[in-house]
C-alpha atoms as a PDB file:
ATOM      1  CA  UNK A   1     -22.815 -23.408 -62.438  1.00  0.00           C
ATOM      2  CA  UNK A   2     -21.138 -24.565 -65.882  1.00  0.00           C
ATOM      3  CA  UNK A   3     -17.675 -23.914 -66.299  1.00  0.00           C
ATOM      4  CA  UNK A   4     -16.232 -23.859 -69.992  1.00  0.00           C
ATOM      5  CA  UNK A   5     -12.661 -25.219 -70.763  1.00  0.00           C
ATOM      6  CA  UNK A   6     -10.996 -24.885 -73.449  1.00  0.00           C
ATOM      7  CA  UNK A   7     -10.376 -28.330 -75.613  1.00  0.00           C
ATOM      8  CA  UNK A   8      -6.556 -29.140 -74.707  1.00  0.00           C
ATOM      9  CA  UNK A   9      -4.960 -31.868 -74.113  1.00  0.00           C
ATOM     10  CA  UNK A  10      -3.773 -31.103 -70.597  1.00  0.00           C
ATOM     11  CA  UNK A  11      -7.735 -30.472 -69.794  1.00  0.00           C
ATOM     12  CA  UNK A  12      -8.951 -33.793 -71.651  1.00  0.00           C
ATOM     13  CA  UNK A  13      -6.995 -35.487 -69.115  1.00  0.00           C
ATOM     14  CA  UNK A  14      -8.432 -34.682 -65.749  1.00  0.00           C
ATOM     15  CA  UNK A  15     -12.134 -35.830 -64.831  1.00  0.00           C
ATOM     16  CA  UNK A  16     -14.754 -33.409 -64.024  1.00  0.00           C
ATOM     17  CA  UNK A  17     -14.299 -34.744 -60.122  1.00  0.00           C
ATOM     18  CA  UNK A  18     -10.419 -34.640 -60.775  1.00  0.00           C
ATOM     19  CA  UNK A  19     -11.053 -30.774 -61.672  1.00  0.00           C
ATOM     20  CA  UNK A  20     -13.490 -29.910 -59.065  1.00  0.00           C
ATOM     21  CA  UNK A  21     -11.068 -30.955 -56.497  1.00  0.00           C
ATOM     22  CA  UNK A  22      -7.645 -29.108 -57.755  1.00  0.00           C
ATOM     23  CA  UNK A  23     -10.242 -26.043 -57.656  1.00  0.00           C
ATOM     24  CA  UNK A  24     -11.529 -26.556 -54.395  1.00  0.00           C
ATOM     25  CA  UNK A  25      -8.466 -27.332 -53.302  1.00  0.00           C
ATOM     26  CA  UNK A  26      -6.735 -23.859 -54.744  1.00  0.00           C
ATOM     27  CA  UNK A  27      -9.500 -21.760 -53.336  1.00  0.00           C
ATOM     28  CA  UNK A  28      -8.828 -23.320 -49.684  1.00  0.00           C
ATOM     29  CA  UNK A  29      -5.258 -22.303 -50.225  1.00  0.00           C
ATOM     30  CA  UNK A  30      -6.043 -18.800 -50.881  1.00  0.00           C
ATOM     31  CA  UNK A  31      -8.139 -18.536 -47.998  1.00  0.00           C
ATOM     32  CA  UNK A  32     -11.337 -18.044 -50.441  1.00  0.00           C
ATOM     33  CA  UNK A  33     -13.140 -21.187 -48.776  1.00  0.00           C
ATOM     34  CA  UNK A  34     -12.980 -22.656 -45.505  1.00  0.00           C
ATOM     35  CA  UNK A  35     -12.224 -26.290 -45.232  1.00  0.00           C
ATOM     36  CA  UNK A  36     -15.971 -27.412 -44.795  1.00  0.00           C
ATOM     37  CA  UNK A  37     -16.932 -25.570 -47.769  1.00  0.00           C
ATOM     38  CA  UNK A  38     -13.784 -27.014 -49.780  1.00  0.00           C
ATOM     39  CA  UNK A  39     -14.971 -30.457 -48.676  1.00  0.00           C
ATOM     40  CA  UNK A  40     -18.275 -30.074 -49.880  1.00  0.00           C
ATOM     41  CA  UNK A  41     -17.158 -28.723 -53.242  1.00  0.00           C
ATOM     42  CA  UNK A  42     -14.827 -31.162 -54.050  1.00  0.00           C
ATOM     43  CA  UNK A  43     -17.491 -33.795 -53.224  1.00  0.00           C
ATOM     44  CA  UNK A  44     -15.439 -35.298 -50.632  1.00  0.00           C
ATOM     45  CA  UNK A  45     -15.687 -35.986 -46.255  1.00  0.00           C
ATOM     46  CA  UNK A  46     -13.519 -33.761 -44.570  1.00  0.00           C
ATOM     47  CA  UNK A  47     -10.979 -35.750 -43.534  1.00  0.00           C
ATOM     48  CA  UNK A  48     -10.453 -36.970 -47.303  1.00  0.00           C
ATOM     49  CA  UNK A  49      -9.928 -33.402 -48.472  1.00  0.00           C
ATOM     50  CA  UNK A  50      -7.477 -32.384 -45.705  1.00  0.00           C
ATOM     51  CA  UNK A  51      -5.320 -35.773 -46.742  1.00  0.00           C
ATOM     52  CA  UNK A  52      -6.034 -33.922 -50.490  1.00  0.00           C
ATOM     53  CA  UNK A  53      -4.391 -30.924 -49.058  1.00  0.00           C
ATOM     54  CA  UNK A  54      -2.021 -33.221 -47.284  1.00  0.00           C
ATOM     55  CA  UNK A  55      -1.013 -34.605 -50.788  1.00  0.00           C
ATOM     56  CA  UNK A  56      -0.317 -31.079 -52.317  1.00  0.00           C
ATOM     57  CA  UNK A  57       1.784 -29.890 -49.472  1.00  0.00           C
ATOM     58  CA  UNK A  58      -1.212 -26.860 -48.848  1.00  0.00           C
ATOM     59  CA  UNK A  59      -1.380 -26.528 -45.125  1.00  0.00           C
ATOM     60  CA  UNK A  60      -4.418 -26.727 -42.765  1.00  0.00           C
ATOM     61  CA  UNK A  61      -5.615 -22.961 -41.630  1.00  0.00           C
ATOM     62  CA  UNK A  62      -5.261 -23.497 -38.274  1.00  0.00           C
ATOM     63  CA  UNK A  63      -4.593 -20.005 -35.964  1.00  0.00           C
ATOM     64  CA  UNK A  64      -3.619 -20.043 -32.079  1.00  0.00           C
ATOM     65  CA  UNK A  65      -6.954 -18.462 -31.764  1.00  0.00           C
ATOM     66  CA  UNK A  66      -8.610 -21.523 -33.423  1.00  0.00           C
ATOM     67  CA  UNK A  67      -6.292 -23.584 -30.423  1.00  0.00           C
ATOM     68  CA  UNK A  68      -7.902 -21.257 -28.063  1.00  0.00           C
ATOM     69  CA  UNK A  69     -11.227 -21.983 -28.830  1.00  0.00           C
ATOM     70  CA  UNK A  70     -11.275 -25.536 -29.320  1.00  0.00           C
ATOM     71  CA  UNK A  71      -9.628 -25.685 -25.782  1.00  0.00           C
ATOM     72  CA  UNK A  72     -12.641 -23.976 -24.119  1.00  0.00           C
ATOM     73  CA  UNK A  73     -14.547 -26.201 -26.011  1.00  0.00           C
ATOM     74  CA  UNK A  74     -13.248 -29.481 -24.839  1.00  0.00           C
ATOM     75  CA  UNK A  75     -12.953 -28.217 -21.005  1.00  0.00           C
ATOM     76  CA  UNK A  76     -16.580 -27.433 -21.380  1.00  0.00           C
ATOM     77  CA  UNK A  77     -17.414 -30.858 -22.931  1.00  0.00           C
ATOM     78  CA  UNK A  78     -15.037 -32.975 -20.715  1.00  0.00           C
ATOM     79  CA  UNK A  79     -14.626 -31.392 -16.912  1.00  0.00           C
ATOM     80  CA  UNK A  80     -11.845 -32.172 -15.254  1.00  0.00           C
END
């Protein structure tokens, strides 16, 4: 995919990586990607994009139902 931006000079100052990131980053935001998918985008591990999202105050989609299942998880991998 090629994206198109206008010459400005707010554009001519951001890299191509700098760019793919805010978008990634925007479309996790809006729920449009999950954070795997964001990661991948933006070209980064996961762990560096969450601190991205960290860094513009976007939080981590995280429900009680996604608690819930990562709890079954770990009692299945580590028995008591």
């Amino acid at each position: 995919m090629t994206l198109v931006l206008p010459d400005d000079p707010v554009t001519a100052s951001f890299t191509p990586r700098d760019l793919l990131l805010e978008l990634a980053c925007a479309l996790y935001a809006r729920n449009r990607v999950s954070m795997s998918q964001g990661a991948r985008m933006a070209g980064l591990e996961r762990m560096d994009f969450q601190e991205a999202l960290c860094e513009r105050d976007i939080p981590i989609h995280y429900s009680t139902d996604d608690l819930q299942s990562d709890r079954v998880s770990l009692k299945a991998l580590l028995p008591a």
